[in-house]
Protein backbone atom coordinates (compact mmCIF):
# COMPACT_ATOMS: atom_id res chain seq x y z
CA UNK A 1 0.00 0.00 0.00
CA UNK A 2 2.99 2.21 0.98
CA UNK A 3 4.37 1.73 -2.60
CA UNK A 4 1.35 1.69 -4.39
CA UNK A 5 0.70 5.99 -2.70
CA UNK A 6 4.75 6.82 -3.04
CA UNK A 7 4.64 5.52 -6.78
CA UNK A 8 1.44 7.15 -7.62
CA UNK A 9 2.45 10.47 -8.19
CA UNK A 10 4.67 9.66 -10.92
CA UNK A 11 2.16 7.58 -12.55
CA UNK A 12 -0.42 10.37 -12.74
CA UNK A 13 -0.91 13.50 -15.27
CA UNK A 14 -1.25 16.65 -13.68
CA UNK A 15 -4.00 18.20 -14.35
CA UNK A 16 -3.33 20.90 -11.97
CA UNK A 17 -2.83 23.83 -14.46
CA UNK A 18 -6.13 22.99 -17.04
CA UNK A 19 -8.20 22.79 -13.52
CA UNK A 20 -6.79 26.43 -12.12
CA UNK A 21 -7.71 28.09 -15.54
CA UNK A 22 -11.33 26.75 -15.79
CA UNK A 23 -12.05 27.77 -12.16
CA UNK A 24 -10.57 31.22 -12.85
CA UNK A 25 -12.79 31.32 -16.24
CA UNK A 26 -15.68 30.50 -14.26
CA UNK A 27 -15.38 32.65 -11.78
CA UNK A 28 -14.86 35.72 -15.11
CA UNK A 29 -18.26 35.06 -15.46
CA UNK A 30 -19.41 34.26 -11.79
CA UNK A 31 -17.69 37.81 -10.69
CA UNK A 32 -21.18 39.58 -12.34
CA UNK A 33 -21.83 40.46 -8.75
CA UNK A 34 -19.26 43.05 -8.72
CA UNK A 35 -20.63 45.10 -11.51
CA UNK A 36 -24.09 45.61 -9.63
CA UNK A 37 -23.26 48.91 -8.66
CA UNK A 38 -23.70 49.32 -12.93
CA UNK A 39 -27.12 47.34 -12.74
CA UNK A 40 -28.38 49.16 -9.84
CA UNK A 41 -27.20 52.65 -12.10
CA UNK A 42 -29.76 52.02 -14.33
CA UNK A 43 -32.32 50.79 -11.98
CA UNK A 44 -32.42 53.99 -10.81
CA UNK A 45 -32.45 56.00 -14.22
CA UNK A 46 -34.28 53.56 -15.80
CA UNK A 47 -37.45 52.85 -12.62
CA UNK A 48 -36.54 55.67 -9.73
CA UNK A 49 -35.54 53.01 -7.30
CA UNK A 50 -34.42 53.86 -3.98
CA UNK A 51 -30.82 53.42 -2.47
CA UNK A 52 -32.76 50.32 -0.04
CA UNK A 53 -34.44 48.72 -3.25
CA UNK A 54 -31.84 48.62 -5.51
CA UNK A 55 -29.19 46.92 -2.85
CA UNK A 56 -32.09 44.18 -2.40
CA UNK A 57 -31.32 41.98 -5.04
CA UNK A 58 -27.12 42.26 -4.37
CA UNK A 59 -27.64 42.15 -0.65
CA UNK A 60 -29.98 39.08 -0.97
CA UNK A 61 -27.34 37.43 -3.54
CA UNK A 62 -24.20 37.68 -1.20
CA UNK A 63 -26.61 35.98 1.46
CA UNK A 64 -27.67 33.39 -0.63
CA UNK A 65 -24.67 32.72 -2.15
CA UNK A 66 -22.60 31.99 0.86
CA UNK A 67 -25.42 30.47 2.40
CA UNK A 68 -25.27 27.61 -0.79
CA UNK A 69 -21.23 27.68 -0.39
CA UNK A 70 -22.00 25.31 2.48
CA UNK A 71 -24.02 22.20 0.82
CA UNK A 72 -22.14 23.26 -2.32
CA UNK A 73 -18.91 22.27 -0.61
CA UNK A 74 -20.31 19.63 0.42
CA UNK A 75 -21.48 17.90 -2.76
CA UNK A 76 -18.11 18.96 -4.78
CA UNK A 77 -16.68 17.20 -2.01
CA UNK A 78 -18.46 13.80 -2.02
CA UNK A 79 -19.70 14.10 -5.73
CA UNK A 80 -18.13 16.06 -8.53
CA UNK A 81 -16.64 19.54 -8.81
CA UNK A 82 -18.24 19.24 -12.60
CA UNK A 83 -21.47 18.13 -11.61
CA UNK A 84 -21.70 20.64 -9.07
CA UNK A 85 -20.54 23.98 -11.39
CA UNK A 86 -22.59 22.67 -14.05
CA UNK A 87 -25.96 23.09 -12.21
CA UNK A 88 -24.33 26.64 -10.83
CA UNK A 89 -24.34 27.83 -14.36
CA UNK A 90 -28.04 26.47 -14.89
CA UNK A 91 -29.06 28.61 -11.88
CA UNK A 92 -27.22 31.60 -12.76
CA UNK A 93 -28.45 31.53 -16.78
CA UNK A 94 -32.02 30.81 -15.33
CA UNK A 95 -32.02 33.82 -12.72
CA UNK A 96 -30.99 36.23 -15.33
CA UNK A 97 -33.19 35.07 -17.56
CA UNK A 98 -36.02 35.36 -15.34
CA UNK A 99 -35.10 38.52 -14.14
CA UNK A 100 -35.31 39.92 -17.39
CA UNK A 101 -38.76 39.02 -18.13
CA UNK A 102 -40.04 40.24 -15.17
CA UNK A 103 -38.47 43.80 -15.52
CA UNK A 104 -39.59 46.72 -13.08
CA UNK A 105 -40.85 44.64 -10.30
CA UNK A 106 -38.33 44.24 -7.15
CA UNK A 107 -39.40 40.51 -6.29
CA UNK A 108 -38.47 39.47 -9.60
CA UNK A 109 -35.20 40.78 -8.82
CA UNK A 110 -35.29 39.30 -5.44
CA UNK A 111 -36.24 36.30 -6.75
CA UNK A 112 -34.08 35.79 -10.07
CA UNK A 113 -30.65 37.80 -9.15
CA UNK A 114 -30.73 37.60 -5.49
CA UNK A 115 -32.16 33.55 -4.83
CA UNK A 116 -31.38 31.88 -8.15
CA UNK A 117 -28.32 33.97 -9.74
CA UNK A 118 -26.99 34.38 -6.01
CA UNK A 119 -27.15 30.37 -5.28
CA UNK A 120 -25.87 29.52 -8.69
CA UNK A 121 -23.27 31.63 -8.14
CA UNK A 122 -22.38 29.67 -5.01
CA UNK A 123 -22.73 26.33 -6.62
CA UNK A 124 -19.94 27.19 -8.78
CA UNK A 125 -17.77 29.37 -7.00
CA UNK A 126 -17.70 26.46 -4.06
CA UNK A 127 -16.56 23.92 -6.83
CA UNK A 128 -13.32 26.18 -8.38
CA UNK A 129 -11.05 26.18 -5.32
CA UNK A 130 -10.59 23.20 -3.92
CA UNK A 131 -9.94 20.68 -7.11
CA UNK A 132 -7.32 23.34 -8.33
CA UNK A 133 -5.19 23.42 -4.92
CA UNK A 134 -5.08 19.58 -4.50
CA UNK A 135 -3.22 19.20 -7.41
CA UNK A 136 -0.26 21.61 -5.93
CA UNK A 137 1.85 21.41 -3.09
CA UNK A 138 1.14 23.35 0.29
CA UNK A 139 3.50 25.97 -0.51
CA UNK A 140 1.73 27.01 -3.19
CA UNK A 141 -1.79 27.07 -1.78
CA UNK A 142 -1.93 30.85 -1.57
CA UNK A 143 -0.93 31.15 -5.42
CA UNK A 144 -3.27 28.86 -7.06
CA UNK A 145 -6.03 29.69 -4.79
CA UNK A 146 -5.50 33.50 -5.63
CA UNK A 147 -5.29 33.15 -9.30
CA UNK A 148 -8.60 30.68 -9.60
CA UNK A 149 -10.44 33.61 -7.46
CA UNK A 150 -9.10 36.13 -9.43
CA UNK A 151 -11.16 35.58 -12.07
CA UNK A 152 -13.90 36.73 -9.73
CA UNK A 153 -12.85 40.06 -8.79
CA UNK A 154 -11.90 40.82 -12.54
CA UNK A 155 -15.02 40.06 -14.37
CA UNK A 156 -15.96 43.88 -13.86
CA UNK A 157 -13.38 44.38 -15.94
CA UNK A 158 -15.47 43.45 -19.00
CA UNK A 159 -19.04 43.28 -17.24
CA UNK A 160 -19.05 47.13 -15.99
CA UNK A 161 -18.27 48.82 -19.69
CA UNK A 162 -20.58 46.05 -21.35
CA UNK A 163 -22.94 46.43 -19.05
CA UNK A 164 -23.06 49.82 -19.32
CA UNK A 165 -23.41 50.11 -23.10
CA UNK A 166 -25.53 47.42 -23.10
CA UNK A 167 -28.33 49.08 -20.48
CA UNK A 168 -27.91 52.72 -22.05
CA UNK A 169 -28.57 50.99 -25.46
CA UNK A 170 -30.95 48.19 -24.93
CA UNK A 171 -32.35 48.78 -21.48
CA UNK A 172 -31.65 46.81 -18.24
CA UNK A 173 -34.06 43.42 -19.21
CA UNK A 174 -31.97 42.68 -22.41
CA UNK A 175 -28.87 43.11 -20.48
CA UNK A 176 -30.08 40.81 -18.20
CA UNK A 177 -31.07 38.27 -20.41
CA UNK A 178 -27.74 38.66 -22.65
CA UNK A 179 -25.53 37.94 -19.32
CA UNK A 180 -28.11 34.88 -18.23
CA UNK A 181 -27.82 33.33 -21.67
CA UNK A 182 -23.74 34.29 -22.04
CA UNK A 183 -22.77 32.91 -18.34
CA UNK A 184 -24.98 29.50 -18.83
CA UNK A 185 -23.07 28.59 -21.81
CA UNK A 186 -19.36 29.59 -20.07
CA UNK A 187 -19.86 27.85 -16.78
CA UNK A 188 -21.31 24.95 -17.78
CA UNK A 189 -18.66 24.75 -20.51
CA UNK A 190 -15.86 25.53 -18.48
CA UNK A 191 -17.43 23.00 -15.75
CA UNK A 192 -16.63 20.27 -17.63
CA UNK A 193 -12.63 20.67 -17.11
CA UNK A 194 -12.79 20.35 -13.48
CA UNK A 195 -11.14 17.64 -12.52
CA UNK A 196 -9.99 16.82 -8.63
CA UNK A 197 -6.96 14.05 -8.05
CA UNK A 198 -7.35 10.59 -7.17
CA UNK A 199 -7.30 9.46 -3.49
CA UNK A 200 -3.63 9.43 -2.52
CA UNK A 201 -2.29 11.92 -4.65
CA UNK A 202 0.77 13.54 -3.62
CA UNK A 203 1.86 16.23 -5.41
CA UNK A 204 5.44 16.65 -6.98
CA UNK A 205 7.25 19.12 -3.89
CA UNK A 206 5.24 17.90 -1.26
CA UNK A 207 6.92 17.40 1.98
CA UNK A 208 6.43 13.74 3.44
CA UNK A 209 4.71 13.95 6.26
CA UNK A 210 7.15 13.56 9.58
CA UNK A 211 7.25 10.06 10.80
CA UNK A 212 4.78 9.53 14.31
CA UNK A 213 3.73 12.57 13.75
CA UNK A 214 0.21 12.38 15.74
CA UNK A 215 -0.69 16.39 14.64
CA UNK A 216 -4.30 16.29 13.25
CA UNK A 217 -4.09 17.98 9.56
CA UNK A 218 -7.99 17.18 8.11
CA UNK A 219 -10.80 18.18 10.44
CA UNK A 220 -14.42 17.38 9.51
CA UNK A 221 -17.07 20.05 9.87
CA UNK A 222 -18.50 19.62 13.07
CA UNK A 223 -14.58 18.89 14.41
CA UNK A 224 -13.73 22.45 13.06
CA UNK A 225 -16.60 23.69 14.78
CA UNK A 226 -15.77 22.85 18.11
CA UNK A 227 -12.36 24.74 17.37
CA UNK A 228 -12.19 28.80 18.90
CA UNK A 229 -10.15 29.50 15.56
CA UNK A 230 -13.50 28.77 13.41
CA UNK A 231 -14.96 31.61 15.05
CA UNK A 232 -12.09 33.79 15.02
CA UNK A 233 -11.70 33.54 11.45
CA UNK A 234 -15.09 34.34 10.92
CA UNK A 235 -15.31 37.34 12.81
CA UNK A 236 -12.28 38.39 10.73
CA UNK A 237 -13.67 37.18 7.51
CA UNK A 238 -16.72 39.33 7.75
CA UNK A 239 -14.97 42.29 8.59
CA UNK A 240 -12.62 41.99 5.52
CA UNK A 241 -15.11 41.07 3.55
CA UNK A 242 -18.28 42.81 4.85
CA UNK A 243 -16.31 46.72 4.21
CA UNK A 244 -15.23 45.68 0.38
CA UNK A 245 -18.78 44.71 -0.46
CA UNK A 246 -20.27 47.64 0.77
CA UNK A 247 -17.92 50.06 -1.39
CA UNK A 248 -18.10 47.82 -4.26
CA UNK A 249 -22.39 47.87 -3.90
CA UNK A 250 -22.07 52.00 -4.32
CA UNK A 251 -18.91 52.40 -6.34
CA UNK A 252 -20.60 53.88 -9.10
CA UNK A 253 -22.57 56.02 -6.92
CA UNK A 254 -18.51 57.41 -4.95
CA UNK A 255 -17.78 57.83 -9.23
CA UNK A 256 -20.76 60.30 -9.68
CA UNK A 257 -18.35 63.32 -8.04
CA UNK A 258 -16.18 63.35 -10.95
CA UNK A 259 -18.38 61.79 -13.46
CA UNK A 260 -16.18 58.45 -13.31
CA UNK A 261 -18.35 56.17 -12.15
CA UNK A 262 -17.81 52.98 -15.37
CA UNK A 263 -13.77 53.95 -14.09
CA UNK A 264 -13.96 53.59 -10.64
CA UNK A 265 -15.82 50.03 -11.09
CA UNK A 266 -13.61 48.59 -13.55
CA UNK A 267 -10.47 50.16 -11.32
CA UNK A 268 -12.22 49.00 -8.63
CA UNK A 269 -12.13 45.45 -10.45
CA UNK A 270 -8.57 45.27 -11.73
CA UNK A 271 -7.25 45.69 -8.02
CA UNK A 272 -9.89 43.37 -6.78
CA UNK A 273 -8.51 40.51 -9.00
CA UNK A 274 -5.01 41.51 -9.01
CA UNK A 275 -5.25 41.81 -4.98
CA UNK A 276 -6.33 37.82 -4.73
CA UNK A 277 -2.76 36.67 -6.85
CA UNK A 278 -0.42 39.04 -4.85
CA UNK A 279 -2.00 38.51 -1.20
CA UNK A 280 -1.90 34.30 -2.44
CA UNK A 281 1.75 34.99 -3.20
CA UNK A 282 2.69 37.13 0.01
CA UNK A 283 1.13 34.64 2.36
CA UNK A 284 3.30 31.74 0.34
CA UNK A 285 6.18 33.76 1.62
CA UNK A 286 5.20 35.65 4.79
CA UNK A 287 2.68 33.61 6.07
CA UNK A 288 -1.02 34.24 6.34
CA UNK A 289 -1.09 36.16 9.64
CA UNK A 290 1.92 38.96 8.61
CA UNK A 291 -0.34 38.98 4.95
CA UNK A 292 -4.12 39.58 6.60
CA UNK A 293 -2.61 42.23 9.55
CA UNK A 294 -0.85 44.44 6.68
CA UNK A 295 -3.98 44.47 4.21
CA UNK A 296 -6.55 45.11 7.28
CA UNK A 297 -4.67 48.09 8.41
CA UNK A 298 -4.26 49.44 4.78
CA UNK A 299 -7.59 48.64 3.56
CA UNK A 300 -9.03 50.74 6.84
CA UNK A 301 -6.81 53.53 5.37
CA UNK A 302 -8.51 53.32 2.50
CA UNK A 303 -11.59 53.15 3.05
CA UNK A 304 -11.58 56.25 4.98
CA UNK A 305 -9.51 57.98 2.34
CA UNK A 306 -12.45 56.85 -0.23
CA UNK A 307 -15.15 58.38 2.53
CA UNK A 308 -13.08 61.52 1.88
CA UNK A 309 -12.78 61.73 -2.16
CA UNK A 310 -16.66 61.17 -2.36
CA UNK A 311 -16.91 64.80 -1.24
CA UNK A 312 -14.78 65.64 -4.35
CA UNK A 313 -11.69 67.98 -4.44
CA UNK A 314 -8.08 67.26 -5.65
CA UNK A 315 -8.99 63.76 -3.87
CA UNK A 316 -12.03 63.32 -5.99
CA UNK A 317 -10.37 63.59 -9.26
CA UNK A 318 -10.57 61.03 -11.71
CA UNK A 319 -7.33 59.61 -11.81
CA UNK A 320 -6.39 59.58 -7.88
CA UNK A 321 -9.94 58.03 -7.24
CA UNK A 322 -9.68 55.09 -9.97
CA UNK A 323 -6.43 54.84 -8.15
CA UNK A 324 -7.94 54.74 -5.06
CA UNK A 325 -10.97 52.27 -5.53
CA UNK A 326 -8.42 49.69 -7.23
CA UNK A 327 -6.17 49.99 -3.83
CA UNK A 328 -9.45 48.98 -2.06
CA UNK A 329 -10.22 46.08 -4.26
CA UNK A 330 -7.02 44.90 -3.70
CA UNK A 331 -7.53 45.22 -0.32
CA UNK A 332 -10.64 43.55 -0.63
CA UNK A 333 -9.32 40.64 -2.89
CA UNK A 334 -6.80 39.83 -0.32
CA UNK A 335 -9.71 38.12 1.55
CA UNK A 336 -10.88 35.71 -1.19
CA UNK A 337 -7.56 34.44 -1.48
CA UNK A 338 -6.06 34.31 2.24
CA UNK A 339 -9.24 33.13 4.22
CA UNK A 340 -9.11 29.89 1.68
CA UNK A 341 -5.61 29.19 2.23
CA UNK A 342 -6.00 29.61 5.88
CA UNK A 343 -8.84 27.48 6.26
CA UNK A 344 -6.71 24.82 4.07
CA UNK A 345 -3.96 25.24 6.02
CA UNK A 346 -5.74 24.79 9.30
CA UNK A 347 -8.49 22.18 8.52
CA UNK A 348 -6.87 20.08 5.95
CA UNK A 349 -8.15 19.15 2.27
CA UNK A 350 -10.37 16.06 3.31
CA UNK A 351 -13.41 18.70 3.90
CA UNK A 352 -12.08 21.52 2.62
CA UNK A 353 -14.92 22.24 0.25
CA UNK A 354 -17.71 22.17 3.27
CA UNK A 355 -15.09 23.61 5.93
CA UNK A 356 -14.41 26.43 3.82
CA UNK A 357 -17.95 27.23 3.09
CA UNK A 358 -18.90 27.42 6.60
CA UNK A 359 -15.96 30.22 7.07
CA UNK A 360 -17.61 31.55 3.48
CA UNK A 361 -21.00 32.63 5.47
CA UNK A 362 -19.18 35.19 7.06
CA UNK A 363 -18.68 36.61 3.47
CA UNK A 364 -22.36 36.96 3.17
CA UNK A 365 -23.20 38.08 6.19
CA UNK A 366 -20.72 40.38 6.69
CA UNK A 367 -21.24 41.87 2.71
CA UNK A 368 -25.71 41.65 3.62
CA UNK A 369 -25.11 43.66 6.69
CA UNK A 370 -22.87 46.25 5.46
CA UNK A 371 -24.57 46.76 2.06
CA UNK A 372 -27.59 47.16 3.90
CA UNK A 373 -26.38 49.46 6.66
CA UNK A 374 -24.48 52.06 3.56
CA UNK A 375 -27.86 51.81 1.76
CA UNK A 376 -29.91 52.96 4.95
CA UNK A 377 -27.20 55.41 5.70
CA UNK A 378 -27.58 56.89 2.42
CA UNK A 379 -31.31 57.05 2.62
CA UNK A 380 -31.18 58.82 6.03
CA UNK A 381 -32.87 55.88 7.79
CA UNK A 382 -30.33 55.83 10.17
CA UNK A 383 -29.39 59.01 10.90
CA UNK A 384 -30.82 62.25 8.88
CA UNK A 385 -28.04 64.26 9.02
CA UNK A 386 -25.98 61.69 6.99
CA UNK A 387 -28.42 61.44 3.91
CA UNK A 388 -26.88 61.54 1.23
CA UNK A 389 -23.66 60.35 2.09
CA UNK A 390 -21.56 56.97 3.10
CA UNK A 391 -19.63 58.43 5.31
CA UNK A 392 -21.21 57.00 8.38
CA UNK A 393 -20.70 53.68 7.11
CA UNK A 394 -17.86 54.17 5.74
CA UNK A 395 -16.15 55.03 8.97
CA UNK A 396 -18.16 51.91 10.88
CA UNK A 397 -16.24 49.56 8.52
CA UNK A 398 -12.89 51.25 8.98
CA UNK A 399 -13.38 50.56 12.63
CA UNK A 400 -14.58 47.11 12.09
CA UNK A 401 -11.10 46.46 9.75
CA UNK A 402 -9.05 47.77 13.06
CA UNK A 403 -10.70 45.33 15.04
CA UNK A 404 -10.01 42.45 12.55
CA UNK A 405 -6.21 43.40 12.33
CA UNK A 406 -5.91 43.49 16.00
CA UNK A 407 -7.71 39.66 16.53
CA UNK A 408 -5.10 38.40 14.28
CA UNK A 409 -2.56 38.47 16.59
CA UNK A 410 -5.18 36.26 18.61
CA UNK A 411 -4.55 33.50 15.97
CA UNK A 412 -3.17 30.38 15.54
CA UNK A 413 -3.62 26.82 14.35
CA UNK A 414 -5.52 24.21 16.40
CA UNK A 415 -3.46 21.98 18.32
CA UNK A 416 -5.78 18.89 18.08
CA UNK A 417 -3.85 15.81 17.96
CA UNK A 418 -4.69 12.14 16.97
CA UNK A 419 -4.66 9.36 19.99
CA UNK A 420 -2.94 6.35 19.41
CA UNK A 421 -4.46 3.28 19.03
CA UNK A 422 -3.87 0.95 21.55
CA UNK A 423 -3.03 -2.56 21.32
C-alpha cells in the first residue's frame, strides 16, 4: 500500500494547471456580482428606485450565495466539482433570464438575481477552489487559490463597460437576459474541465509527512466547529469582507463626483482581482497572519480615504480616485484568497470544500449587513443628518477592519492531535 501511494504520483498527469484556468474562467463570469453597482445605475435611471431597493437583489445574492457555499462544498466534495458547477451555471443563466422578463418589479429581482443567480453563483464558486489546490503542493496554496479567485474580482473588468453600453442601449431586461444566456453557456462549458486528483495523490514538492507525527491535519465540519479559531476567522472574515462589499455595492454612486463612475468600477475590479494573486503569493512567503494584519490596516486607510474623495476635491479627481478604488479592491481581494488558504492550512483538504464554506458565510453576512447598513445610511434611515452620504458607514467599517487586524494576533492553528491506538 505504501508503494502503491509513493509511486502514484509519478504515474499520474497533472492536471493541476487545465483545472486552475477553468475555475478562474468560471469565476470571469461568476464575478457579475461586482458590476451591480452598474445594474443598480440604471435601476435607478431607468425605474426611480431607492438606495434600499436597488441593494435588495445584491444584498440578498451575497446571502444566498454563501449560504449555498455550504451544501455546495459539500457535494463537490463527495460528488463532482463538474457536476456541481454545471448546475451553478443552470441557476445563474435561469435567474438572469427570469429577471429579465419580469423587468420593473423588485421581487423578480429578489427572486431571479438575489435567490437563483446568487445560489448559482455559489454552486460554482464552491466547486473552483478546492480541485485546483489539490493538485499543488502546500506551498503554493496561496498562489493557485488566488489566481482561480481572481477571475472573480476581474469580471468587472469586461461586465461594468458592457454592461453599461448594453443598459444605455438596450435597457436593463436585455442586459439581463444577454448575461443569463452568455454565463450559462461559459460555466457549464468551463465546468466540464474540473477535474480533482485521485485518493492518494501527492503532489510533486510535497513534503512527506514527519514520521509519528500524531498532529491532526484534516478536520471534519462539526470537528472544526468545536475549534475557537472557526470563530475567530469568521469574525475576521466578515470584517474583511463585509467593508469591500459595501464600497463595491455604491462604487458607481462614490464615481458620480467626478463623473467616473464605469472607471472607478472597472479600477475597482482590476485591483480586486489583481489583490487575490499578490495577497496568495505574500502569504506563500510571509505567512497568512503577517499577509491579513498588513492588508486590514491598509484597507481601513482606504476606506476612509475613499469616505473623503466622495466629497470631491483634488482627492475626488478622476485619476487619484480610480487609483484609489483599485487599492481597495485589492484590499478587498486579499480576503478571497487568504481566508481559503487559511482554512486549508488549518483544517486540511479532506473537507475543505464544506469547511471552507462554513468560514464563506461570514462573506455573506458580513457583505448583507454592510450593504444594507451604507444603503440605509444613504437614505437617512439611520441618521438624517448623513443622507446623502456613506460616510457614516464608511467610517463603521474602517473601525470594524481595526478590530479584525488586532484579533489576528489572537490566531493560531488548532493543536488537536490524533490518539494512538492501543493494542
Amino acid at each position: 500500500m505504501t508503494e502503491r501511494n509513493t509511486a502514484a504520483p509519478t504515474q499520474i498527469e497533472n492536471h493541476g494547471w487545465r483545472v486552475t484556468f477553468a475555475g478562474m474562467g468560471i469565476n470571469l463570469a461568476l464575478g457579475v456580482l461586482y458590476s451591480w453597482s452598474i445594474i443598480s445605475a440604471g435601476m435607478e435611471k431607468e425605474w426611480g428606485w431607492t438606495a434600499v431597493a436597488r441593494s435588495r437583489p445584491y444584498s440578498f445574492a451575497c446571502l444566498v450565495f454563501c449560504l449555498i457555499m455550504v451544501p455546495a462544498g459539500r457535494m463537490q466534495d463527495k460528488l463532482s466539482p463538474r457536476l456541481v458547477a454545471a448546475i451553478g451555471g443552470v441557476l445563474v443563466g435561469t435567474g438572469m433570464v427570469l429577471a429579465s422578463f419580469l423587468g420593473n418589479s423588485q421581487l423578480g429581482w429578489i427572486v431571479g438575481f438575489g435567490i437563483l443567480a446568487g445560489a448559482g453563483i455559489g454552486f460554482g464558486y464552491a466547486s473552483a477552489t478546492p480541485p485546483a489546490v489539490k493538485w499543488f503542493p502546500a506551498a503554493k496554496t496561496g498562489l493557485i487559490a488566488g489566481l482561480v479567485v481572481s477571475g472573480f474580482g476581474l469580471a468587472s473588468v469586461y461586465i461594468a463597460p458592457l454592461g453599461n453600453w448594453l443598459i444605455a442601449r438596450y435597457g436593463i431586461e436585455t442586459t439581463a437576459m444577454t448575461f443569463g444566456i452568455g454565463f450559462f453557456v461559459v460555466v457549464v462549458g468551463l465546468a466540464q474541465f474540473l477535474k480533482p486528483p485521485p485518493a492518494g495523490y501527492i503532489p510533486a514538492g510535497q513534503p512527506p509527512k514527519p514520521k509519528n507525527s500524531n498532529k491532526k491535519e484534516d478536520f471534519t465540519p462539526s470537528e472544526m466547529l468545536k475549534t475557537w479559531q472557526f470563530y475567530l476567522l469568521w469574525f475576521m472574515y466578515a470584517c474583511g469582507a463585509g467593508a469591500g462589499l459595501m464600497v463595491i455595492s455604491v462604487a458607481k454612486n462614490i464615481g458620480k463626483v467626478s463623473g467616473a463612475g464605469v472607471m472607478v468600477v472597472t479600477a475597482l475590479a482590476i485591483g480586486n482581482g489583481a489583490g487575490r494573486i499578490v495577497a496568495g503569493v505574500l502569504s506563500d512567503k510571509l505567512g497568512r497572519k503577517t499577509t491579513l494584519f498588513l492588508f486590514f490596516v491598509f484597507q481601513a486607510i482606504m476606506v476612509i480615504l475613499l469616505a473623503a474623495a466622495a466629497k470631491g476635491g483634488t482627492l475626488g479627481a478622476p485619476a487619484i480616485l480610480s487609483i484609489m478604488a483599485a487599492l481597495v479592491g485589492a484590499n478587498y481581494g486579499s480576503n478571497l484568497s487568504l481566508f481559503p488558504s487559511a482554512t486549508k492550512d488549518y483544517y486540511g483538504l479532506k473537507d475543505f470544500g464544506m469547511n471552507y464554506g462554513l468560514v464563506f458565510t461570514a462573506w455573506g453576512i458580513g457583505g448583507y449587513v454592510l450593504s444594507q447598513f451604507a444603503a440605509s445610511v444613504y437614505d437617512g434611515k439611520i441618521i438624517e443628518s448623513w443622507k446623502g452620504s456613506f460616510d457614516f458607514a464608511f467610517y463603521c467599517s474602517a473601525g470594524l477592519l481595526i478590530l479584525a487586524a488586532i484579533a489576528v494576533f489572537m490566531l493560531k492553528p488548532p493543536h488537536h492531535t490524533i490518539e494512538p491506538e492501543h493494542a
